[in-house]
N, C-alpha and C. Protein backbone atom coordinates (compact mmCIF):
# COMPACT_ATOMS: atom_id res chain seq x y z
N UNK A 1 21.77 4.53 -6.15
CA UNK A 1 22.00 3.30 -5.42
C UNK A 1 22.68 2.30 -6.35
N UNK A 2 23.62 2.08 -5.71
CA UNK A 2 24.34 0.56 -6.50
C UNK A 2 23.53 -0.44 -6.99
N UNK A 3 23.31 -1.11 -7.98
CA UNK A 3 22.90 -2.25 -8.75
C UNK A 3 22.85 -3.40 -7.38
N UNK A 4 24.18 -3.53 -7.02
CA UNK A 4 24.01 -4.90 -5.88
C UNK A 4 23.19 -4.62 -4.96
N UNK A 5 23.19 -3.53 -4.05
CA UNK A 5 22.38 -2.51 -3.10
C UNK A 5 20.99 -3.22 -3.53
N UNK A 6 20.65 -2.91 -4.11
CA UNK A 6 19.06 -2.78 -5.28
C UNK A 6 18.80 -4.02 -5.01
N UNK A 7 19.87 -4.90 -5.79
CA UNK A 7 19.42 -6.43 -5.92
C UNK A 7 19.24 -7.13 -4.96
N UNK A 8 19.94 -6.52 -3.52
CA UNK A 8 19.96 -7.54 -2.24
C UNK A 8 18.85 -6.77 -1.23
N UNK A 9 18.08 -5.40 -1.59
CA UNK A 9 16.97 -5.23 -0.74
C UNK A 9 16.13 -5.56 -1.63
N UNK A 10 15.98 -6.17 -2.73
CA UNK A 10 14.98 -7.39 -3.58
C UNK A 10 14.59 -8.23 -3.13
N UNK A 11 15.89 -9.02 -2.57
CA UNK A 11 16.36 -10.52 -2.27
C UNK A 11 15.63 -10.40 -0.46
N UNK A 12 15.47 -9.59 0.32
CA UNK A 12 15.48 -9.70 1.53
C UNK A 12 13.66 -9.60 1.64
N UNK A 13 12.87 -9.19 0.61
CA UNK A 13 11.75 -9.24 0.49
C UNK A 13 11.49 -10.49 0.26
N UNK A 14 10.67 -11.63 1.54
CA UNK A 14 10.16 -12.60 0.95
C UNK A 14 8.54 -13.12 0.85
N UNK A 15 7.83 -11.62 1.31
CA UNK A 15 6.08 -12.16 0.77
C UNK A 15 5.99 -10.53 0.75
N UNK A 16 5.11 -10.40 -0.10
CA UNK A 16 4.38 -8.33 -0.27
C UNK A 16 3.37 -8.54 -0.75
N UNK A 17 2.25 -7.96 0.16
CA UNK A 17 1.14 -7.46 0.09
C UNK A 17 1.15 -6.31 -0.24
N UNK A 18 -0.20 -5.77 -1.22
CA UNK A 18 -0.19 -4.46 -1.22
C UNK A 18 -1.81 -4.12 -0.88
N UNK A 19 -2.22 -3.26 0.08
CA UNK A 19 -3.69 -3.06 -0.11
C UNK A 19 -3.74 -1.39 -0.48
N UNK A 20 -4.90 -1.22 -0.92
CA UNK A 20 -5.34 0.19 -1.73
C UNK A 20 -6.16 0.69 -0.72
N UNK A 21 -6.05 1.63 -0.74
CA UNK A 21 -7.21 2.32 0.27
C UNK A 21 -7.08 4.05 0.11
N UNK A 22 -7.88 4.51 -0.60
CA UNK A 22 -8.43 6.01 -1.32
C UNK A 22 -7.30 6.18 -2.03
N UNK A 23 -6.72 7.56 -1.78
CA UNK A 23 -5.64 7.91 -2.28
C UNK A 23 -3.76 7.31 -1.67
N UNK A 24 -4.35 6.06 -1.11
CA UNK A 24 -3.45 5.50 -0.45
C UNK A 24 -2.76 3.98 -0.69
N UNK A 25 -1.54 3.32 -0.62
CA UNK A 25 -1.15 2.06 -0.72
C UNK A 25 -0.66 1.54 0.01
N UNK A 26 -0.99 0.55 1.21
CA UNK A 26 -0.53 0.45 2.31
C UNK A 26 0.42 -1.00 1.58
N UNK A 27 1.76 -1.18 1.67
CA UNK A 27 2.29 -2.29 1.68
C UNK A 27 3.42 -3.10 2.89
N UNK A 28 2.76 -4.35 2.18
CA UNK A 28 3.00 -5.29 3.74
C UNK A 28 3.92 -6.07 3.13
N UNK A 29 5.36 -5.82 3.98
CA UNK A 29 6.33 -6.92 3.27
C UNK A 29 7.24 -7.84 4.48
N UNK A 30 7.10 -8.57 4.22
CA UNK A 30 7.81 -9.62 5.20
C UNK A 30 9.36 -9.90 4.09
N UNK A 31 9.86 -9.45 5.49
CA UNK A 31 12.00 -9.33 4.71
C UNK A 31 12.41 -9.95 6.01
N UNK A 32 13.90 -10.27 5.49
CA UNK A 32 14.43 -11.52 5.95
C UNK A 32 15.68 -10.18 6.52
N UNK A 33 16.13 -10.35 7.96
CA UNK A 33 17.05 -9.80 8.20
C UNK A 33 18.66 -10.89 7.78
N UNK A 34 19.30 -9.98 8.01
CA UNK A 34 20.67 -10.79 7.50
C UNK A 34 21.23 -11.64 9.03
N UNK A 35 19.98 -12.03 10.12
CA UNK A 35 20.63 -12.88 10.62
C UNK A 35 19.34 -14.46 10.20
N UNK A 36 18.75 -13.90 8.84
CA UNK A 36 17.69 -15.25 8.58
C UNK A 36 16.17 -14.67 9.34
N UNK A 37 16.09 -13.85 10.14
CA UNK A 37 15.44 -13.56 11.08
C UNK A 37 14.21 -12.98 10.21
N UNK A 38 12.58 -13.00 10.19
CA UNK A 38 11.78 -12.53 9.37
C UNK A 38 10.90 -10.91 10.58
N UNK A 39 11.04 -9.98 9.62
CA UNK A 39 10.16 -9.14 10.39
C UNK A 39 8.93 -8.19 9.29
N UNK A 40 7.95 -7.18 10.10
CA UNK A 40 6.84 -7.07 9.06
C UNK A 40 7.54 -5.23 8.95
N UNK A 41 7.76 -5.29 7.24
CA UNK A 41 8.03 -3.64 6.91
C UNK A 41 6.72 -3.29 6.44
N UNK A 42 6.00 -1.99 6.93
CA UNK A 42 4.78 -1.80 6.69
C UNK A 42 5.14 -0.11 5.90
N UNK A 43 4.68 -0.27 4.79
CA UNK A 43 4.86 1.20 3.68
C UNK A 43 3.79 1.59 3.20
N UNK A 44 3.15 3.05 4.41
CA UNK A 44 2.20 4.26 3.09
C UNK A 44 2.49 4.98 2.59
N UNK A 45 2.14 4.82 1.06
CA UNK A 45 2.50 5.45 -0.47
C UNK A 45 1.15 6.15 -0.61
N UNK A 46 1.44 7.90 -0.27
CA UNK A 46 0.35 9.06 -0.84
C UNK A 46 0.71 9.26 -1.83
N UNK A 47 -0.06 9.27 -2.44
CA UNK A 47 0.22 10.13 -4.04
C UNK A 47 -0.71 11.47 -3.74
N UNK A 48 0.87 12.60 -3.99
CA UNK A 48 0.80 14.11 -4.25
C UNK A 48 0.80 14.63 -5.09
N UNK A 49 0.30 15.40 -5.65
CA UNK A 49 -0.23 15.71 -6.77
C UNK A 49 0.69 17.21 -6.84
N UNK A 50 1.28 17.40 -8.06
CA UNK A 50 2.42 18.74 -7.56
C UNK A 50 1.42 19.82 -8.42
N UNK A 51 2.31 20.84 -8.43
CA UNK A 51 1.67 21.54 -9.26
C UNK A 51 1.38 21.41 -10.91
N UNK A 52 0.78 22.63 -11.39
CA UNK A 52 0.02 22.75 -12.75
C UNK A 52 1.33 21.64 -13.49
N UNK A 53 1.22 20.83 -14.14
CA UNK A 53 2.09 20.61 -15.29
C UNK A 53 3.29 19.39 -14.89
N UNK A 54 3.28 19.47 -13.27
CA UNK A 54 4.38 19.04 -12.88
C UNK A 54 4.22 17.18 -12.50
N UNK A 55 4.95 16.24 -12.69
CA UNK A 55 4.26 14.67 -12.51
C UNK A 55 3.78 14.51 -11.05
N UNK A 56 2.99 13.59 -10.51
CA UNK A 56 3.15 13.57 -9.15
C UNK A 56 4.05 12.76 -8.83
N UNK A 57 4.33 13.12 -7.24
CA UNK A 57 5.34 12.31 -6.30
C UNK A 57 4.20 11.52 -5.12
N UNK A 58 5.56 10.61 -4.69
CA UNK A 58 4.31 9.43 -4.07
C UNK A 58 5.44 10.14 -2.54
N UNK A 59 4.40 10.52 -1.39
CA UNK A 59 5.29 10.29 -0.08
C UNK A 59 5.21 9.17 0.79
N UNK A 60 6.24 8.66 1.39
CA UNK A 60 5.70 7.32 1.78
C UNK A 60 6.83 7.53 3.02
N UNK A 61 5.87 6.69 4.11
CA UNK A 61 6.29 6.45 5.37
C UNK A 61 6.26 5.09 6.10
N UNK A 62 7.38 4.56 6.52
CA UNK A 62 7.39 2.77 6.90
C UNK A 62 7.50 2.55 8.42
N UNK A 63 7.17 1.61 8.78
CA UNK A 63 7.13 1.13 10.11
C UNK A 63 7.38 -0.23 10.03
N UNK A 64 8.68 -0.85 11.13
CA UNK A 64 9.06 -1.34 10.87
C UNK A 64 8.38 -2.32 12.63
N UNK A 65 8.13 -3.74 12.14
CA UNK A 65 7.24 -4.74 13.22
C UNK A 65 7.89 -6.09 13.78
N UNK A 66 8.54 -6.14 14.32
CA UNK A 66 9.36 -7.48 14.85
C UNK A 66 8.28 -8.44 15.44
N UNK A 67 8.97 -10.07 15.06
CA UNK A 67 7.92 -10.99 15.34
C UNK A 67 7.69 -11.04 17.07
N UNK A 68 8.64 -10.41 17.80
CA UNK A 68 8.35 -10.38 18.99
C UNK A 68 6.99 -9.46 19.78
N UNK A 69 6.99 -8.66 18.70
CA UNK A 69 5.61 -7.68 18.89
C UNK A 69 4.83 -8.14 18.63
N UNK A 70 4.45 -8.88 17.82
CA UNK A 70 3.49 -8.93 16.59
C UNK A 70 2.03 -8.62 17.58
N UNK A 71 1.86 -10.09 18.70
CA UNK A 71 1.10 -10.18 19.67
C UNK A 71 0.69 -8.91 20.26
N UNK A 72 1.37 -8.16 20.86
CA UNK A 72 1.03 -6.96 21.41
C UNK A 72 0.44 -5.76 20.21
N UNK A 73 1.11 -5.47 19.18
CA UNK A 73 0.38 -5.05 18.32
C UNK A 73 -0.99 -5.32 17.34
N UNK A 74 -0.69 -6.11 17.15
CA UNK A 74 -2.25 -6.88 17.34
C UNK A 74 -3.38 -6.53 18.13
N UNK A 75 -2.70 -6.83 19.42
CA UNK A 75 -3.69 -6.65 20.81
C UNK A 75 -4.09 -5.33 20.51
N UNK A 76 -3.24 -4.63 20.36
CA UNK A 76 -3.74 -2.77 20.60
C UNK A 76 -4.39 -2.56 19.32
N UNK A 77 -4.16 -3.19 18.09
CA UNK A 77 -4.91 -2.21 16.61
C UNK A 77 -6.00 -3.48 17.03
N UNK A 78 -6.36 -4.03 17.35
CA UNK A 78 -8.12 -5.00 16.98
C UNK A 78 -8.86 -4.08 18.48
N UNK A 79 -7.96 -3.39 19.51
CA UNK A 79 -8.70 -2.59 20.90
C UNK A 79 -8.87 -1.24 19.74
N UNK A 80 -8.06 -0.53 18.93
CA UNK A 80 -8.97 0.94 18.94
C UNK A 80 -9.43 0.60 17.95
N UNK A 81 -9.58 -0.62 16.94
CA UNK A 81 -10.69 -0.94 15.80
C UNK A 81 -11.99 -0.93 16.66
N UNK A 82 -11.80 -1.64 17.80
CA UNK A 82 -13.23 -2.04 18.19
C UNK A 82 -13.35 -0.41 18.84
N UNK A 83 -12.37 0.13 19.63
CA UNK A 83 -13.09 1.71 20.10
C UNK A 83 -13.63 2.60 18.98
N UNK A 84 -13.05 2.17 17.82
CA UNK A 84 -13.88 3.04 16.93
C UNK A 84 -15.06 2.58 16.33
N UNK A 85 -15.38 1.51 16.13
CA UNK A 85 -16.56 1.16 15.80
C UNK A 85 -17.51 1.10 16.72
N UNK A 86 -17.23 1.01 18.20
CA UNK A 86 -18.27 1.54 19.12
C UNK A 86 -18.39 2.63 19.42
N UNK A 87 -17.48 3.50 19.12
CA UNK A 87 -17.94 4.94 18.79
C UNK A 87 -19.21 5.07 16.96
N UNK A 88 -18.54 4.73 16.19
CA UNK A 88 -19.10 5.12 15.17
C UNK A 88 -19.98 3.70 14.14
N UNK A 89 -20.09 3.00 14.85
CA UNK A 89 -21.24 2.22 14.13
C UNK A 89 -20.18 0.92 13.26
N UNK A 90 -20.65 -0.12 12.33
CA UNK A 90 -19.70 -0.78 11.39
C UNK A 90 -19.15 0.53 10.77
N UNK A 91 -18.50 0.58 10.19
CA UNK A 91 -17.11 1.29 9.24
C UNK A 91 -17.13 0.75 7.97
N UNK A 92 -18.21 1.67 6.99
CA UNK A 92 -17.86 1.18 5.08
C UNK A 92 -16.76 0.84 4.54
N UNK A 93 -16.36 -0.05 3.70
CA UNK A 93 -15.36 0.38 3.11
C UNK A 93 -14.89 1.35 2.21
N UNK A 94 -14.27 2.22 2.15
CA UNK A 94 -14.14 3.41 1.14
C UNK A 94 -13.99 3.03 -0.20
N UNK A 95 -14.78 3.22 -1.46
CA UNK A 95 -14.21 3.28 -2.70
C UNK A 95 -13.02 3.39 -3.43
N UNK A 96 -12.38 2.20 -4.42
CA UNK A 96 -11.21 2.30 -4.30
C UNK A 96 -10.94 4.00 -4.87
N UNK A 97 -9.94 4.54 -5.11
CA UNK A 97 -9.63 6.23 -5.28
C UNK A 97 -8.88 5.61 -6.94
N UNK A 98 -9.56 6.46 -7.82
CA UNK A 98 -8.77 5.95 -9.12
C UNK A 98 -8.73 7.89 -9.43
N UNK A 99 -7.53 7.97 -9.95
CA UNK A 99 -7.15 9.51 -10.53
C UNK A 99 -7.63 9.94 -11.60
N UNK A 100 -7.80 11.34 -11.57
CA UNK A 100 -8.96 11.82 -12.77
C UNK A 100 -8.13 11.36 -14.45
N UNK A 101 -6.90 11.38 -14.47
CA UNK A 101 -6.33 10.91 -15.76
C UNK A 101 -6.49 9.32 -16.09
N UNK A 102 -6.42 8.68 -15.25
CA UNK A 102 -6.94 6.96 -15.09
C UNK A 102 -8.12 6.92 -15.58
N UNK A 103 -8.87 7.79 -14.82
CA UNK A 103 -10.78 7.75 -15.30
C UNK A 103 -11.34 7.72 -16.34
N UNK A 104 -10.36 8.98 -17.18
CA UNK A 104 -10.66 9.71 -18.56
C UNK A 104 -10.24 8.30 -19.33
N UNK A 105 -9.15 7.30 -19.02
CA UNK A 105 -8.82 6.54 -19.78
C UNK A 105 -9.34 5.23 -19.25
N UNK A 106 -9.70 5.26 -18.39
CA UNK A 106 -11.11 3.67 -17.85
C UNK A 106 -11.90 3.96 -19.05
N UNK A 107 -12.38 5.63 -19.04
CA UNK A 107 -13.73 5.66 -20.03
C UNK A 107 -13.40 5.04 -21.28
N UNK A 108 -12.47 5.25 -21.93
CA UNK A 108 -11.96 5.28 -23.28
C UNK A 108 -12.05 3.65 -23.10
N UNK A 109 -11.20 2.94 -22.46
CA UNK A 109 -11.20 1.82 -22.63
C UNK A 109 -12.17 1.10 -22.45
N UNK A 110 -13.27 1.44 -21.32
CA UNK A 110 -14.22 0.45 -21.68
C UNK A 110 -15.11 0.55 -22.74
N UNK A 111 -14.75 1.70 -23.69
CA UNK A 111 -15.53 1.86 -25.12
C UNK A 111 -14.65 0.55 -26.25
N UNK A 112 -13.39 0.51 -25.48
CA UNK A 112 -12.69 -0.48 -26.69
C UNK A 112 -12.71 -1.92 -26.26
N UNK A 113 -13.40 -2.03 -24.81
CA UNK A 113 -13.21 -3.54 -24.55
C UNK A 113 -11.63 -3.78 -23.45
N UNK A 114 -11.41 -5.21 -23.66
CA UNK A 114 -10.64 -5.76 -23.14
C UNK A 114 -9.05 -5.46 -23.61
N UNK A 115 -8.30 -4.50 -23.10
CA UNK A 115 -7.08 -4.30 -23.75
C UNK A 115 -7.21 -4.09 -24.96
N UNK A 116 -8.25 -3.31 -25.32
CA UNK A 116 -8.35 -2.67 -26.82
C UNK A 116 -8.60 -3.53 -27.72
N UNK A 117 -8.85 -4.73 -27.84
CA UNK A 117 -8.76 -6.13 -28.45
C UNK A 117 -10.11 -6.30 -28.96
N UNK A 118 -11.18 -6.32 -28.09
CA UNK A 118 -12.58 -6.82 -28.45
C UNK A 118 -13.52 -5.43 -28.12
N UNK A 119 -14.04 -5.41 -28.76
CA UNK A 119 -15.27 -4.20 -28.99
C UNK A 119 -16.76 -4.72 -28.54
């Protein structure tokens, strides 16, 4: 991708959320269409784990939310939140998902403290 390309789907991002959820990153970005116009780009980032040796890849899938919806979408995700919780009781929140190589090095670090700094 071109440098300018890059720099102007930067520029069209003007608020991002990111929430975590297991092995998942749901991000919420409000971008500016090129008529000024604001709409909601919604991106889940799985992290896949490849094979023996190999780095992982993240797959990610977006949905894209115009302010003219917003209302109606709304309406429908707070109706099957509530159908599912009257099916299945309140809903825990899941533990955030940290990867077994992260872990090994949470451990390490919280033996060294704060950014390795204080013991």
């Amino acid at each position: 991708m071109e440098k300018n390309q890059e720099e102007r789907r930067e520029q069209e991002i003007v608020y991002s959320r990111s929430v975590k959820a297991g092995k998942r990153i749901y991000y919420l970005d409000v971008r500016k269409a090129r008529n000024n116009d604001l709409y909601l780009c919604i991106t889940e980032s799985k992290r896949r784990q490849g094979e023996e040796g190999e780095v992982p890849s993240f797959e990610k899938h977006k949905l894209f939310l115009y302010k003219e919806d917003f209302a109606h979408f709304t309406e429908g995700l707070q109706d099957v939140i509530a159908y599912v919780q009257s099916q299945l009781g309140d809903i825990e929140a899941r533990p955030e998902f940290v990867p077994e190589a992260e872990k090994e090095e949470g451990e390490e670090s919280k033996k060294k403290g704060l950014f390795g700094i204080f013991k």
